[in-house]
PDB file of N, CA and C in Angstrom:
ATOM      1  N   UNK A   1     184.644 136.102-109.413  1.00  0.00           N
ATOM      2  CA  UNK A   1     184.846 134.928-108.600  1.00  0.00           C
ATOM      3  C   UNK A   1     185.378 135.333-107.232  1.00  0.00           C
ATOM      4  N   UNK A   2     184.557 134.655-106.459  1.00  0.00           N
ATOM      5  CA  UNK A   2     185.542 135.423-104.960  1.00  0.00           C
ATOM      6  C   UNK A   2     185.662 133.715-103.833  1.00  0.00           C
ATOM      7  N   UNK A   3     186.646 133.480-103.354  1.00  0.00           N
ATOM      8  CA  UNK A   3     186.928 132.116-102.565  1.00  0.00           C
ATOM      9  C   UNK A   3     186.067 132.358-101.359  1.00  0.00           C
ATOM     10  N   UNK A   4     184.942 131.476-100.914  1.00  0.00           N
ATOM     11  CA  UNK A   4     184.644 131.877 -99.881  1.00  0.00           C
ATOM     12  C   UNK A   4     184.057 130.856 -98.896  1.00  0.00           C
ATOM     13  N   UNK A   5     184.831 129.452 -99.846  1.00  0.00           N
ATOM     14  CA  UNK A   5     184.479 128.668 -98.683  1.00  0.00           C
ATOM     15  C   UNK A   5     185.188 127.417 -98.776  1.00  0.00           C
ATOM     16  N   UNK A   6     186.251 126.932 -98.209  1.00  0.00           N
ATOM     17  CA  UNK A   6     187.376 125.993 -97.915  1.00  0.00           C
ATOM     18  C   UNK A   6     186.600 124.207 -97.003  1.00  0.00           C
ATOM     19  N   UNK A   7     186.615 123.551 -98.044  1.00  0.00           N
ATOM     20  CA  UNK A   7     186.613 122.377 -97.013  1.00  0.00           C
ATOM     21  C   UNK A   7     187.119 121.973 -96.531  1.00  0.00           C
ATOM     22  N   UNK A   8     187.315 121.212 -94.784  1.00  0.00           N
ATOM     23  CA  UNK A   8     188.457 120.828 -94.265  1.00  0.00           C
ATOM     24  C   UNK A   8     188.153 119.273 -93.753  1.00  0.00           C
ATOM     25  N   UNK A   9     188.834 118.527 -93.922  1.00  0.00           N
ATOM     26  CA  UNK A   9     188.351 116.776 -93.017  1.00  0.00           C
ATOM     27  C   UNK A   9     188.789 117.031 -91.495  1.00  0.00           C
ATOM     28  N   UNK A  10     187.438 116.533 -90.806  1.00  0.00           N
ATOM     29  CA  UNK A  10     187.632 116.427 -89.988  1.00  0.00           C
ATOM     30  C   UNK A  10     187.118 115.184 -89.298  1.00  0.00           C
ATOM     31  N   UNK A  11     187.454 114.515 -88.519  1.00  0.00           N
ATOM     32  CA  UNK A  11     187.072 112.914 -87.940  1.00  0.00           C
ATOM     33  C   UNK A  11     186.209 112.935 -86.765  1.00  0.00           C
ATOM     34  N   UNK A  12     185.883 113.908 -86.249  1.00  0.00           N
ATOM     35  CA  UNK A  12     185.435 114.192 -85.220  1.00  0.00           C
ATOM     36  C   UNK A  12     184.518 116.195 -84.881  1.00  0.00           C
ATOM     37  N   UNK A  13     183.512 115.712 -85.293  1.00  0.00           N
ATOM     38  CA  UNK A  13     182.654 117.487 -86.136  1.00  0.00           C
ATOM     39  C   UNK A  13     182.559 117.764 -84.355  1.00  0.00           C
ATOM     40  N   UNK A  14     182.281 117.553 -83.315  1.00  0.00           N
ATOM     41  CA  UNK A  14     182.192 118.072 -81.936  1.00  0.00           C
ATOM     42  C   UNK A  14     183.730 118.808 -81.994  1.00  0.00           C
ATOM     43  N   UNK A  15     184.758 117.815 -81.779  1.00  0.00           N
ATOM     44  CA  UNK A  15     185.589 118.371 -81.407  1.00  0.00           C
ATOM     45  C   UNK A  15     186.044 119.357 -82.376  1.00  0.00           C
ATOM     46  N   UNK A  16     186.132 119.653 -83.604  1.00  0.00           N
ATOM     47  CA  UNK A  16     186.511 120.339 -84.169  1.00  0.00           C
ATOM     48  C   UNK A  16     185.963 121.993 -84.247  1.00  0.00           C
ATOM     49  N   UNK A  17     184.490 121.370 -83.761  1.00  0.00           N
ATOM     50  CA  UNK A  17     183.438 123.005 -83.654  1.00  0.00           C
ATOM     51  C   UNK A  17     184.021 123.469 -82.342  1.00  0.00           C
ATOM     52  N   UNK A  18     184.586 122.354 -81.295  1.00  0.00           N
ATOM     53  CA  UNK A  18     184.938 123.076 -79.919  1.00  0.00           C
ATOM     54  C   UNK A  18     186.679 124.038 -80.090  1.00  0.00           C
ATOM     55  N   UNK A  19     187.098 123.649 -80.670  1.00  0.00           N
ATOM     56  CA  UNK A  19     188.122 124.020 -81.273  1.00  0.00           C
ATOM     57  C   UNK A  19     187.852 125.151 -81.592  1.00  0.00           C
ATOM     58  N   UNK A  20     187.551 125.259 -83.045  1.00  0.00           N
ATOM     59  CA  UNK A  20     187.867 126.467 -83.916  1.00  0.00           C
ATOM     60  C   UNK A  20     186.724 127.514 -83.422  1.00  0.00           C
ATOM     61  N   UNK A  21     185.496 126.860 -82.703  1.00  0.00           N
ATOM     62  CA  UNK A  21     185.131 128.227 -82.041  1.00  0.00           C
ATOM     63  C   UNK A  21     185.649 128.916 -80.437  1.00  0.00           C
ATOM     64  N   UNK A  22     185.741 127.457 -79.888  1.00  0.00           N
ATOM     65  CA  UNK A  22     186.070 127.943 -77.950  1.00  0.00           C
ATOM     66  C   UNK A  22     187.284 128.331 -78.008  1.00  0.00           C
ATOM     67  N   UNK A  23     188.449 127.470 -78.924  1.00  0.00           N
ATOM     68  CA  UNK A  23     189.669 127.773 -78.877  1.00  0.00           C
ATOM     69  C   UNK A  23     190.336 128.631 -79.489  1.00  0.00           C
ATOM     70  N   UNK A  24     189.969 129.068 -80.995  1.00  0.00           N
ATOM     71  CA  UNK A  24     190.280 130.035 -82.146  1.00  0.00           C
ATOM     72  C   UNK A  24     189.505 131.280 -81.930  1.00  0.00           C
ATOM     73  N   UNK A  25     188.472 131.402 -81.739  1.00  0.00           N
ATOM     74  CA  UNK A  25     187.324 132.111 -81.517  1.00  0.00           C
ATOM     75  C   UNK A  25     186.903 132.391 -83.116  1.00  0.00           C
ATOM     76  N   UNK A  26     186.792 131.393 -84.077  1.00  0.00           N
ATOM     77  CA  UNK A  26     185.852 131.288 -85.406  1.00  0.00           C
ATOM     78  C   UNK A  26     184.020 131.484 -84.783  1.00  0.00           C
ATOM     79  N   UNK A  27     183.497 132.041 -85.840  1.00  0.00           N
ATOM     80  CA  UNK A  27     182.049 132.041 -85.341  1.00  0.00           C
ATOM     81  C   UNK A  27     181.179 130.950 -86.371  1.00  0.00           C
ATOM     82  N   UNK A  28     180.437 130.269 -85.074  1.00  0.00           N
ATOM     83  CA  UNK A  28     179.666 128.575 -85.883  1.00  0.00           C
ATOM     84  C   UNK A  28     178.542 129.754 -86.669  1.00  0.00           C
ATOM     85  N   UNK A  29     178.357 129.734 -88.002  1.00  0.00           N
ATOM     86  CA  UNK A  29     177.567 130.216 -89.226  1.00  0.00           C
ATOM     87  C   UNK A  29     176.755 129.248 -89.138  1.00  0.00           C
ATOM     88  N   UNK A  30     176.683 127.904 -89.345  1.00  0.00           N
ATOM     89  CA  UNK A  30     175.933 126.734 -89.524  1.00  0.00           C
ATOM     90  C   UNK A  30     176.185 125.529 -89.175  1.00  0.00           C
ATOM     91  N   UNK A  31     174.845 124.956 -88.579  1.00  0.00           N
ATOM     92  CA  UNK A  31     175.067 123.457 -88.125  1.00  0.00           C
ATOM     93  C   UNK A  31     174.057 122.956 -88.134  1.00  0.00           C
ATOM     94  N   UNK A  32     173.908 122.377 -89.023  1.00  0.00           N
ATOM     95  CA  UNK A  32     172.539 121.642 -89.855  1.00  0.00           C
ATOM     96  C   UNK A  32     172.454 120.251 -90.165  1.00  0.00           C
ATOM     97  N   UNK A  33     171.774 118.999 -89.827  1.00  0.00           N
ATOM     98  CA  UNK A  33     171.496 118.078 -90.407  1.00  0.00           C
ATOM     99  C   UNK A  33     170.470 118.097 -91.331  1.00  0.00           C
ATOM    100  N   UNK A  34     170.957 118.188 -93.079  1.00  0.00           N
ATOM    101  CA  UNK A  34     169.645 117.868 -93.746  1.00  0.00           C
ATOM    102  C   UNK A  34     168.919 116.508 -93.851  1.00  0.00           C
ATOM    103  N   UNK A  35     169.844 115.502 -93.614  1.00  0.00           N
ATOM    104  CA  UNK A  35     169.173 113.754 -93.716  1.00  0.00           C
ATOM    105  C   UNK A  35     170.242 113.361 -94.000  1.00  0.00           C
ATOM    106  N   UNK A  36     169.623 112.126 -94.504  1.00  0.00           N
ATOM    107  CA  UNK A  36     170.421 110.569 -94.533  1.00  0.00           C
ATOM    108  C   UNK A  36     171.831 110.668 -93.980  1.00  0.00           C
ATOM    109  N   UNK A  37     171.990 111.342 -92.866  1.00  0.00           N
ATOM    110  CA  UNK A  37     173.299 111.424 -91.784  1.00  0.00           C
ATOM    111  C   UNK A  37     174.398 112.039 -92.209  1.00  0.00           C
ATOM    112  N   UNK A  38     173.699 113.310 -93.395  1.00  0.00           N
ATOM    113  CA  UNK A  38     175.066 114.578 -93.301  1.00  0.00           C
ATOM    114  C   UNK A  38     174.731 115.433 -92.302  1.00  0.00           C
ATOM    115  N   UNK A  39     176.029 115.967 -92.035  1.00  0.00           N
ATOM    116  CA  UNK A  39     175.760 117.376 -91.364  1.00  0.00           C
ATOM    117  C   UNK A  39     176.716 118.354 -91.770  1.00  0.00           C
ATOM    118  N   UNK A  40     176.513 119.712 -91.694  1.00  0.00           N
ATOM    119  CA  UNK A  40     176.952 120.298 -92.589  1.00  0.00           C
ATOM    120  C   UNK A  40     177.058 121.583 -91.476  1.00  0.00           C
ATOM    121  N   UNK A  41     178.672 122.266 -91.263  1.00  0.00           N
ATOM    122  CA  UNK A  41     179.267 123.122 -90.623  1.00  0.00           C
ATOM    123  C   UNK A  41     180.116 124.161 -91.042  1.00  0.00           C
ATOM    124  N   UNK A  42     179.199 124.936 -90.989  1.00  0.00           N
ATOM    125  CA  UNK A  42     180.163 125.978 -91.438  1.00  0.00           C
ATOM    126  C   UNK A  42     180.378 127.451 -90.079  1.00  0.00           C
ATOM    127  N   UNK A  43     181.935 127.868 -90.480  1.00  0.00           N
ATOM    128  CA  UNK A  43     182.818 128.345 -89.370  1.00  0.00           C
ATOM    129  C   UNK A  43     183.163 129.359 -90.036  1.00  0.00           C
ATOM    130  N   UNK A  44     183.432 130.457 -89.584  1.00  0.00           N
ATOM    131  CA  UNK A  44     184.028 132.264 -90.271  1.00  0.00           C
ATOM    132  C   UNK A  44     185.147 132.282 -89.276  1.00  0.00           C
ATOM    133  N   UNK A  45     186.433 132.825 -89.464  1.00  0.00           N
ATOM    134  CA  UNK A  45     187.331 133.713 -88.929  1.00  0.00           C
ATOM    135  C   UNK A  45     186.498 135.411 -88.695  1.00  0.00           C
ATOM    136  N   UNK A  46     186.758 135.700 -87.153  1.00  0.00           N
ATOM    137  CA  UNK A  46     186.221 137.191 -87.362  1.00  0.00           C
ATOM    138  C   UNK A  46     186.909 137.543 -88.230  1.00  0.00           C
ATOM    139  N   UNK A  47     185.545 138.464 -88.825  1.00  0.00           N
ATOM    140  CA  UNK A  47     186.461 139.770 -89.975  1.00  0.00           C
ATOM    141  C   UNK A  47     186.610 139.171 -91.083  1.00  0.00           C
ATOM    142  N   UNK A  48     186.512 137.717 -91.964  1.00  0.00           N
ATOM    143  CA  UNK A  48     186.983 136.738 -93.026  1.00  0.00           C
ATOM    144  C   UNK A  48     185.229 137.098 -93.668  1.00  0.00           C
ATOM    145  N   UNK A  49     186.153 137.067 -94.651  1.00  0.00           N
ATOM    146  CA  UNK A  49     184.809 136.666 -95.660  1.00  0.00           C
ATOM    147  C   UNK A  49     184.452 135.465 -96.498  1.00  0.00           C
ATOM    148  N   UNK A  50     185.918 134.689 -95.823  1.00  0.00           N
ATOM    149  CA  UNK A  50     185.948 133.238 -96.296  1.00  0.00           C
ATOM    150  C   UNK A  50     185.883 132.794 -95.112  1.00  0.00           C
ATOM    151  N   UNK A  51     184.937 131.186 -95.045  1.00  0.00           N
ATOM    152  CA  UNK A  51     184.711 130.344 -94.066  1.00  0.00           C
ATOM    153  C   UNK A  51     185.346 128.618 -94.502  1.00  0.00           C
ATOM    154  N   UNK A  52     185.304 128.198 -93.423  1.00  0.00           N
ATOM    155  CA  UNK A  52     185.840 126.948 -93.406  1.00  0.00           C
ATOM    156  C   UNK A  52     184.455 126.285 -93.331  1.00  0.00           C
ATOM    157  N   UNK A  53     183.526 124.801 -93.900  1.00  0.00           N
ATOM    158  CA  UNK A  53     183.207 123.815 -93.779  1.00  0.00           C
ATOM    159  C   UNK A  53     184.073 122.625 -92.785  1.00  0.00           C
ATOM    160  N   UNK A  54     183.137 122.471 -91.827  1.00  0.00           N
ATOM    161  CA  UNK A  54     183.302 120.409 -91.824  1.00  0.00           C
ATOM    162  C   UNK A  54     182.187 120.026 -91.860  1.00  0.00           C
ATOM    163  N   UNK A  55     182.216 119.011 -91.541  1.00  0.00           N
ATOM    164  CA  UNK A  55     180.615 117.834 -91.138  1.00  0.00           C
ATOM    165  C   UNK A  55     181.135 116.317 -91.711  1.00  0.00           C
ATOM    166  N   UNK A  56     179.643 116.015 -92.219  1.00  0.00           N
ATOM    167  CA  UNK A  56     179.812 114.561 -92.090  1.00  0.00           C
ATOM    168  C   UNK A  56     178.988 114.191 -93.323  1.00  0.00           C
ATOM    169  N   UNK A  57     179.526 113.257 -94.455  1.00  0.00           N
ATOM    170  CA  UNK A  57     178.882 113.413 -95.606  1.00  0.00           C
ATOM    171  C   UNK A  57     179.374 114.567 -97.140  1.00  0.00           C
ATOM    172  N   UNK A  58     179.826 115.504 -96.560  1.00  0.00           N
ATOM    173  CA  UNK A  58     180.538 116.119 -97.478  1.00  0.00           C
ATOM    174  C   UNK A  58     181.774 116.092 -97.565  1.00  0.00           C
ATOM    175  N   UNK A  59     182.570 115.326 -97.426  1.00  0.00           N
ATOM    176  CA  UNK A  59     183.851 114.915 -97.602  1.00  0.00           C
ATOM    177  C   UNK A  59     184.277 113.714 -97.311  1.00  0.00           C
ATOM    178  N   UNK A  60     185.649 113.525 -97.839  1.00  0.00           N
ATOM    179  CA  UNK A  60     185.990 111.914 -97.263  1.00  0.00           C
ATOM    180  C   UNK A  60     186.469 112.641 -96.107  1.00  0.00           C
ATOM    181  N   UNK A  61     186.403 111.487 -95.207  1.00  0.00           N
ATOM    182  CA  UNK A  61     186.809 112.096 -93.395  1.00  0.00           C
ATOM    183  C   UNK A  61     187.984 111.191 -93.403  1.00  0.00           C
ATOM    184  N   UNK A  62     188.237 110.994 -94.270  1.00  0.00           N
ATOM    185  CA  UNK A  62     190.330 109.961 -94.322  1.00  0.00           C
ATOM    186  C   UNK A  62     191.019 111.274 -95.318  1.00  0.00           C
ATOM    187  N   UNK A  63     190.497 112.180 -96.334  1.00  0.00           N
ATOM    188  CA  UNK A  63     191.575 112.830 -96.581  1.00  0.00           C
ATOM    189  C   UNK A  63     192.214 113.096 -96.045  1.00  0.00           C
ATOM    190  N   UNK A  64     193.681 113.973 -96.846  1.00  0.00           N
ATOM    191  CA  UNK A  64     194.548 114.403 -96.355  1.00  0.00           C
ATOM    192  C   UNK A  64     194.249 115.805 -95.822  1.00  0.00           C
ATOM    193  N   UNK A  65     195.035 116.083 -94.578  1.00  0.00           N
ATOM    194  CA  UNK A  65     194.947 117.604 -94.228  1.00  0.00           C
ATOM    195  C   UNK A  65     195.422 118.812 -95.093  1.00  0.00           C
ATOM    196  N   UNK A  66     194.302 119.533 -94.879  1.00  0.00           N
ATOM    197  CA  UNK A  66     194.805 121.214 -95.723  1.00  0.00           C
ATOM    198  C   UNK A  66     196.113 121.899 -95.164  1.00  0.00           C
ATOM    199  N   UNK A  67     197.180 122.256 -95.886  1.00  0.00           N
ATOM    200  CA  UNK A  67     198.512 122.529 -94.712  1.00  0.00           C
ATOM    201  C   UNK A  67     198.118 123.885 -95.584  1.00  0.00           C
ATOM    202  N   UNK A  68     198.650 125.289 -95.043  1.00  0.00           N
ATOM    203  CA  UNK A  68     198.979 126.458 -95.252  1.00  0.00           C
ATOM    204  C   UNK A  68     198.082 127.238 -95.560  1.00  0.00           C
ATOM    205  N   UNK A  69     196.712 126.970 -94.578  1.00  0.00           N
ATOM    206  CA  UNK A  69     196.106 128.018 -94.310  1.00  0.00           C
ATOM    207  C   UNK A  69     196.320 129.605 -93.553  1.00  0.00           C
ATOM    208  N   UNK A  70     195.883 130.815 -94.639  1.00  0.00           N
ATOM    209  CA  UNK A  70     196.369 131.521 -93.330  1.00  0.00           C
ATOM    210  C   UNK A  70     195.628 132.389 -93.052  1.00  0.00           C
ATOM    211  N   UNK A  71     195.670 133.064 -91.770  1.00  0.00           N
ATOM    212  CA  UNK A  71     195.051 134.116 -90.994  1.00  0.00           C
ATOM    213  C   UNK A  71     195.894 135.385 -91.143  1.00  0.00           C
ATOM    214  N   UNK A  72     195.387 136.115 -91.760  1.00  0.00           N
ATOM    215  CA  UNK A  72     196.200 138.124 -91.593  1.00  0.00           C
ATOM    216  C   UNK A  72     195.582 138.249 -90.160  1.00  0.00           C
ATOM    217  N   UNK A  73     196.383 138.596 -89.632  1.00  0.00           N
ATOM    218  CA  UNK A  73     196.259 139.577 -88.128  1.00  0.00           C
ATOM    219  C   UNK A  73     197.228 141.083 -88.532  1.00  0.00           C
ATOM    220  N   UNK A  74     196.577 141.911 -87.197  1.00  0.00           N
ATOM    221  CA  UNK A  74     197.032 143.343 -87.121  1.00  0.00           C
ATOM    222  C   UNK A  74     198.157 142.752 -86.571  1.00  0.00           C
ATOM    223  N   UNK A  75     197.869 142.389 -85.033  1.00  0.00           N
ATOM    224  CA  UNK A  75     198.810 142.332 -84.407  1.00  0.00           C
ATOM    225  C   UNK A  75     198.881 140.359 -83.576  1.00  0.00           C
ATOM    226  N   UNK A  76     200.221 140.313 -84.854  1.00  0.00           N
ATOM    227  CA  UNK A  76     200.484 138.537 -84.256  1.00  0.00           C
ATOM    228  C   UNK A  76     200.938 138.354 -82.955  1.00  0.00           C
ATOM    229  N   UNK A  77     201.589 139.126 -82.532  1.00  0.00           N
ATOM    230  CA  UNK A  77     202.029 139.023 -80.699  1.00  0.00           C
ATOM    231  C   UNK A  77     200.715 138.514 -79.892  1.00  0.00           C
ATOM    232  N   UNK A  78     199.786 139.135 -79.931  1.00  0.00           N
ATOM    233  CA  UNK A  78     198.691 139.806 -79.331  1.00  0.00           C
ATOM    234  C   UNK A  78     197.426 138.402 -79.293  1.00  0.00           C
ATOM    235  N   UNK A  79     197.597 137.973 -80.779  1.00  0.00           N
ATOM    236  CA  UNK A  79     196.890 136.737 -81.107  1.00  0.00           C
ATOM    237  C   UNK A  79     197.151 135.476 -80.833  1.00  0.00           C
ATOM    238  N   UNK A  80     198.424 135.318 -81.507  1.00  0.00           N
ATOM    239  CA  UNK A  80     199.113 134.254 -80.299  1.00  0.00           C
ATOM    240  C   UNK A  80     199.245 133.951 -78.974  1.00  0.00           C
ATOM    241  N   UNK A  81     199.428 135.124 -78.109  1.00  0.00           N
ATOM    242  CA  UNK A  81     198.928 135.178 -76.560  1.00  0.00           C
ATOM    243  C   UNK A  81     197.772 135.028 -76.436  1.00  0.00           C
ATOM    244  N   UNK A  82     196.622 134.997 -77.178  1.00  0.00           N
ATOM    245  CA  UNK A  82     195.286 134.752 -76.774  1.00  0.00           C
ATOM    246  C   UNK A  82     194.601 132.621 -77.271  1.00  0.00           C
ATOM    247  N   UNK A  83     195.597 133.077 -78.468  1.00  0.00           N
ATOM    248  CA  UNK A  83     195.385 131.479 -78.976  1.00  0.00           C
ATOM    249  C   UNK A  83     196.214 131.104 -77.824  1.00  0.00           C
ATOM    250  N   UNK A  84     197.326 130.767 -77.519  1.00  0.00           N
ATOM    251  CA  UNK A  84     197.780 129.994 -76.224  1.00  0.00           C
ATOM    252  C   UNK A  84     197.382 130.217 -75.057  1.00  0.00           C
ATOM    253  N   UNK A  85     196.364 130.942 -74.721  1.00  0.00           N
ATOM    254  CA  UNK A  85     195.425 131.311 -73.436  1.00  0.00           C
ATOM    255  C   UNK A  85     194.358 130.528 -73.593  1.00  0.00           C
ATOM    256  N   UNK A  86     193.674 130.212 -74.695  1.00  0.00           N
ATOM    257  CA  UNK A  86     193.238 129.058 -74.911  1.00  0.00           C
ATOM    258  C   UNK A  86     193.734 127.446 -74.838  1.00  0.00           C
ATOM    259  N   UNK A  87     194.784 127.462 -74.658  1.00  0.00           N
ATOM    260  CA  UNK A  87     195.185 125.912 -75.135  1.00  0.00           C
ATOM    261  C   UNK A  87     195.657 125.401 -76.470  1.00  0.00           C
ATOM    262  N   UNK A  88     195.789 126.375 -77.477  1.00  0.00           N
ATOM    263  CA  UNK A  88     196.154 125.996 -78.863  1.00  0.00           C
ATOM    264  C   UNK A  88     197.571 126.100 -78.749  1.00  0.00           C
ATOM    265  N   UNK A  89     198.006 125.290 -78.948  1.00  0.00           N
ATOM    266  CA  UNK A  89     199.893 124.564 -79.311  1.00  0.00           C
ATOM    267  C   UNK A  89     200.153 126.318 -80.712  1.00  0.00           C
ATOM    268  N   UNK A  90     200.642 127.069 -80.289  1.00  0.00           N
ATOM    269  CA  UNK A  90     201.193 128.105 -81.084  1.00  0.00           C
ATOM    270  C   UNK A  90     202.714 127.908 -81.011  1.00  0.00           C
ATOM    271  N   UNK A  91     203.234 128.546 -82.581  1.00  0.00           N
ATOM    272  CA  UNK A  91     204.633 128.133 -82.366  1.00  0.00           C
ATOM    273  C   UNK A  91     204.876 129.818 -82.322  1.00  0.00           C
ATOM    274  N   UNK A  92     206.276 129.860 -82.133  1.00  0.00           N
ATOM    275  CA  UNK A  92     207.024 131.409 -81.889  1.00  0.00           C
ATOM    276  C   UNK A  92     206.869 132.045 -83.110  1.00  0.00           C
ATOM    277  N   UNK A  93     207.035 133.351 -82.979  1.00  0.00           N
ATOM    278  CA  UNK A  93     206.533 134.027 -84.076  1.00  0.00           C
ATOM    279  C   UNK A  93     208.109 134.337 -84.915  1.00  0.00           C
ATOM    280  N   UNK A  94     207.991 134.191 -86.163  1.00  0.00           N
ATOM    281  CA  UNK A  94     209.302 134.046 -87.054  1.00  0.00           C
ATOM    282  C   UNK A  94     209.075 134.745 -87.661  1.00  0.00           C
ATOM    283  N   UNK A  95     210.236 136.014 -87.541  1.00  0.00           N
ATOM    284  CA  UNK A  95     210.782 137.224 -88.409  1.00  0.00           C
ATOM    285  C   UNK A  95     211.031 137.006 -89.814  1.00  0.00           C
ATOM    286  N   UNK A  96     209.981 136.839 -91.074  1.00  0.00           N
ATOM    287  CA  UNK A  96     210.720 136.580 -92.277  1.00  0.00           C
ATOM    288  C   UNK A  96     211.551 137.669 -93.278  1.00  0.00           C
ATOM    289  N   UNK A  97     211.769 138.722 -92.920  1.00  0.00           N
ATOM    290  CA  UNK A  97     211.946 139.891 -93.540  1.00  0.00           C
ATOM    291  C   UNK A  97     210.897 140.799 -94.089  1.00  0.00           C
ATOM    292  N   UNK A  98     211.842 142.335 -93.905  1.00  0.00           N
ATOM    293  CA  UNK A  98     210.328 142.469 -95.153  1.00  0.00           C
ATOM    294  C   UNK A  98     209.532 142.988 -94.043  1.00  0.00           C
ATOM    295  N   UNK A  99     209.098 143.287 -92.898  1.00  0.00           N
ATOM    296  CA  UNK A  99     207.640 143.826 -92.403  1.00  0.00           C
ATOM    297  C   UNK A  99     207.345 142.439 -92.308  1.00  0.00           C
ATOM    298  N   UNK A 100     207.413 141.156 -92.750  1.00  0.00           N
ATOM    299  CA  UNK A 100     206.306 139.872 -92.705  1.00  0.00           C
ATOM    300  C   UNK A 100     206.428 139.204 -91.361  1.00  0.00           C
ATOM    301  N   UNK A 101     205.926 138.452 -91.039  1.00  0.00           N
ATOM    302  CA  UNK A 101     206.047 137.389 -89.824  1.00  0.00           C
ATOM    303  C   UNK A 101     205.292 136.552 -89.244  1.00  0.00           C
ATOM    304  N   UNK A 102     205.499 135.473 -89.212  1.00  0.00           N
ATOM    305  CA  UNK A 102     204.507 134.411 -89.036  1.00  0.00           C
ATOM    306  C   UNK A 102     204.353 133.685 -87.625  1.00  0.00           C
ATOM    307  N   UNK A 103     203.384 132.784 -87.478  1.00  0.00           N
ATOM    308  CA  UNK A 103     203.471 131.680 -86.365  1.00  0.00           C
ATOM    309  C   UNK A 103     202.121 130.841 -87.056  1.00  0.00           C
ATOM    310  N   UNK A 104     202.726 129.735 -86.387  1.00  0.00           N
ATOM    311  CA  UNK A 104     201.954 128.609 -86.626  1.00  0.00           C
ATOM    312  C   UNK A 104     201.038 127.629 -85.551  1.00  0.00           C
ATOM    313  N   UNK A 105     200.006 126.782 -86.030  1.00  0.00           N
ATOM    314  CA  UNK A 105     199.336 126.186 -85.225  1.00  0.00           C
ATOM    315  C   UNK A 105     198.683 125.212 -86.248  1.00  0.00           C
ATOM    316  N   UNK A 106     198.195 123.736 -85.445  1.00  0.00           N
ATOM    317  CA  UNK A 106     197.322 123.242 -86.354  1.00  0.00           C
ATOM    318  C   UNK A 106     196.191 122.990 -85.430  1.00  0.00           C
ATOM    319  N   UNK A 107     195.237 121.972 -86.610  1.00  0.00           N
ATOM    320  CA  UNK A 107     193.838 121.666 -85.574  1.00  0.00           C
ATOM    321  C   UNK A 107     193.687 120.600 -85.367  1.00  0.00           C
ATOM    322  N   UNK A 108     193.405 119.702 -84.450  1.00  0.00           N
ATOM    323  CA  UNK A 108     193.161 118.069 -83.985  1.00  0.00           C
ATOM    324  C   UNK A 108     193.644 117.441 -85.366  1.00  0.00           C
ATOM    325  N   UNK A 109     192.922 117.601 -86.570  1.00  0.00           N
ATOM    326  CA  UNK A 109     192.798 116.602 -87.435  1.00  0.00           C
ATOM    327  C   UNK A 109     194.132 116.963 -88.378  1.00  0.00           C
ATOM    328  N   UNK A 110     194.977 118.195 -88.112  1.00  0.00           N
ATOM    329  CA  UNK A 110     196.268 118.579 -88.648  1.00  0.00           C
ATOM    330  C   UNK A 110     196.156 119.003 -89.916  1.00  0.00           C
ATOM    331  N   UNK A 111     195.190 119.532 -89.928  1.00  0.00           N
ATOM    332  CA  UNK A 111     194.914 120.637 -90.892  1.00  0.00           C
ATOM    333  C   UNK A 111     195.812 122.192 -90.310  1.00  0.00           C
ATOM    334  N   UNK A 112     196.588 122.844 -91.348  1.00  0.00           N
ATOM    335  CA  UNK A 112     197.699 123.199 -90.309  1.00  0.00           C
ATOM    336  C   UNK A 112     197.708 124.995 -91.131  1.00  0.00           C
ATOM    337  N   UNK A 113     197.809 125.884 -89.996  1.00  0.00           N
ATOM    338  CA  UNK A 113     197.386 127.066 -90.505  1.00  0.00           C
ATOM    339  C   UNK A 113     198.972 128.109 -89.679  1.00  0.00           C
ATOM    340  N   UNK A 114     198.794 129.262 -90.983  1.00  0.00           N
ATOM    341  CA  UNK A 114     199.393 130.376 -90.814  1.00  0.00           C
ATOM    342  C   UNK A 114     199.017 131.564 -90.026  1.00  0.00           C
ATOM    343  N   UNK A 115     199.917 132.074 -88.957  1.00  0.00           N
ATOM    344  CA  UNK A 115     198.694 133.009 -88.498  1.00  0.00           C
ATOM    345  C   UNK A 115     200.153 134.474 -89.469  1.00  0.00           C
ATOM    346  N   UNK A 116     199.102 135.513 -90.038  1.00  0.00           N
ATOM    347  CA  UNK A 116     200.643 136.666 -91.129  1.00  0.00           C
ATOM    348  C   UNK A 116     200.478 137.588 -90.570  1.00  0.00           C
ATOM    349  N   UNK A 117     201.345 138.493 -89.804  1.00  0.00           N
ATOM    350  CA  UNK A 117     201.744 139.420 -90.039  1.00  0.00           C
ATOM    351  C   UNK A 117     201.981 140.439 -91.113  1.00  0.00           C
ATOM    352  N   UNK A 118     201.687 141.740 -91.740  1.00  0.00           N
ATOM    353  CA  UNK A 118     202.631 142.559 -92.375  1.00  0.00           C
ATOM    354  C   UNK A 118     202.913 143.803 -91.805  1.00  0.00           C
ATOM    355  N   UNK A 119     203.950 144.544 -91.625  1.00  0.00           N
ATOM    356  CA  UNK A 119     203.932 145.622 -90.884  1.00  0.00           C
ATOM    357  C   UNK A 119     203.523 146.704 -91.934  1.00  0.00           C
ATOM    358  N   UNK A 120     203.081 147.509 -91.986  1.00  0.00           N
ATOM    359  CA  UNK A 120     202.980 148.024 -92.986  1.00  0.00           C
ATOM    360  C   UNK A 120     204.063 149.950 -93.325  1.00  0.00           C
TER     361      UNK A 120
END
């Protein structure tokens, strides 16, 4: 079994593709209308072998948001300066012990993600 693909609600499939690709730099895998007014989006983190879904038709677009998604980075300093060079609301990066360390961000629809650190 391997996880490799996360659905997320989103209320708005433009803004969310402008997001997680212009702003995150995720790469758009797919964007397809098969009929009767789904559309169906799928998004990769570089380097992930798991992708995120949105669109329209495959989910309720009133769920609740996914909270504690996360992203491994090499280097979180580095990523965070590039996500806030974009415009993404990043929070400070928090020392949890341990080599670990985090920062946070969410996406329009507050679906709300981890970016991890580990030092190794």
């Amino acid at each position: 079994m391997r996880l490799e693909l996360i659905p997320l609600p989103s209320t708005e499939v433009a803004r969310s593709i402008a997001f997680y690709v212009d702003q995150v730099g995720f790469h758009l895998d797919h964007d397809i209308e098969p009929g009767n007014g789904m559309r169906i989006v799928q998004l990769t983190p570089p380097g992930s072998a798991c992708s995120i879904v949105i669109g329209v038709g495959i989910s309720d677009p009133h769920a609740a948001p996914v909270h504690g998604l996360h992203l491994v980075v090499e280097d979180l300093t580095a990523v965070r300066l590039k996500l806030l060079g974009n415009g993404v609301e990043v929070s400070e990066v928090s020392d949890m012990g341990g080599g670990v360390s985090y920062a946070y961000f969410s996406d329009p629809d507050g679906n709300s993600w981890a970016l991890q650190q580990i030092s190794h």
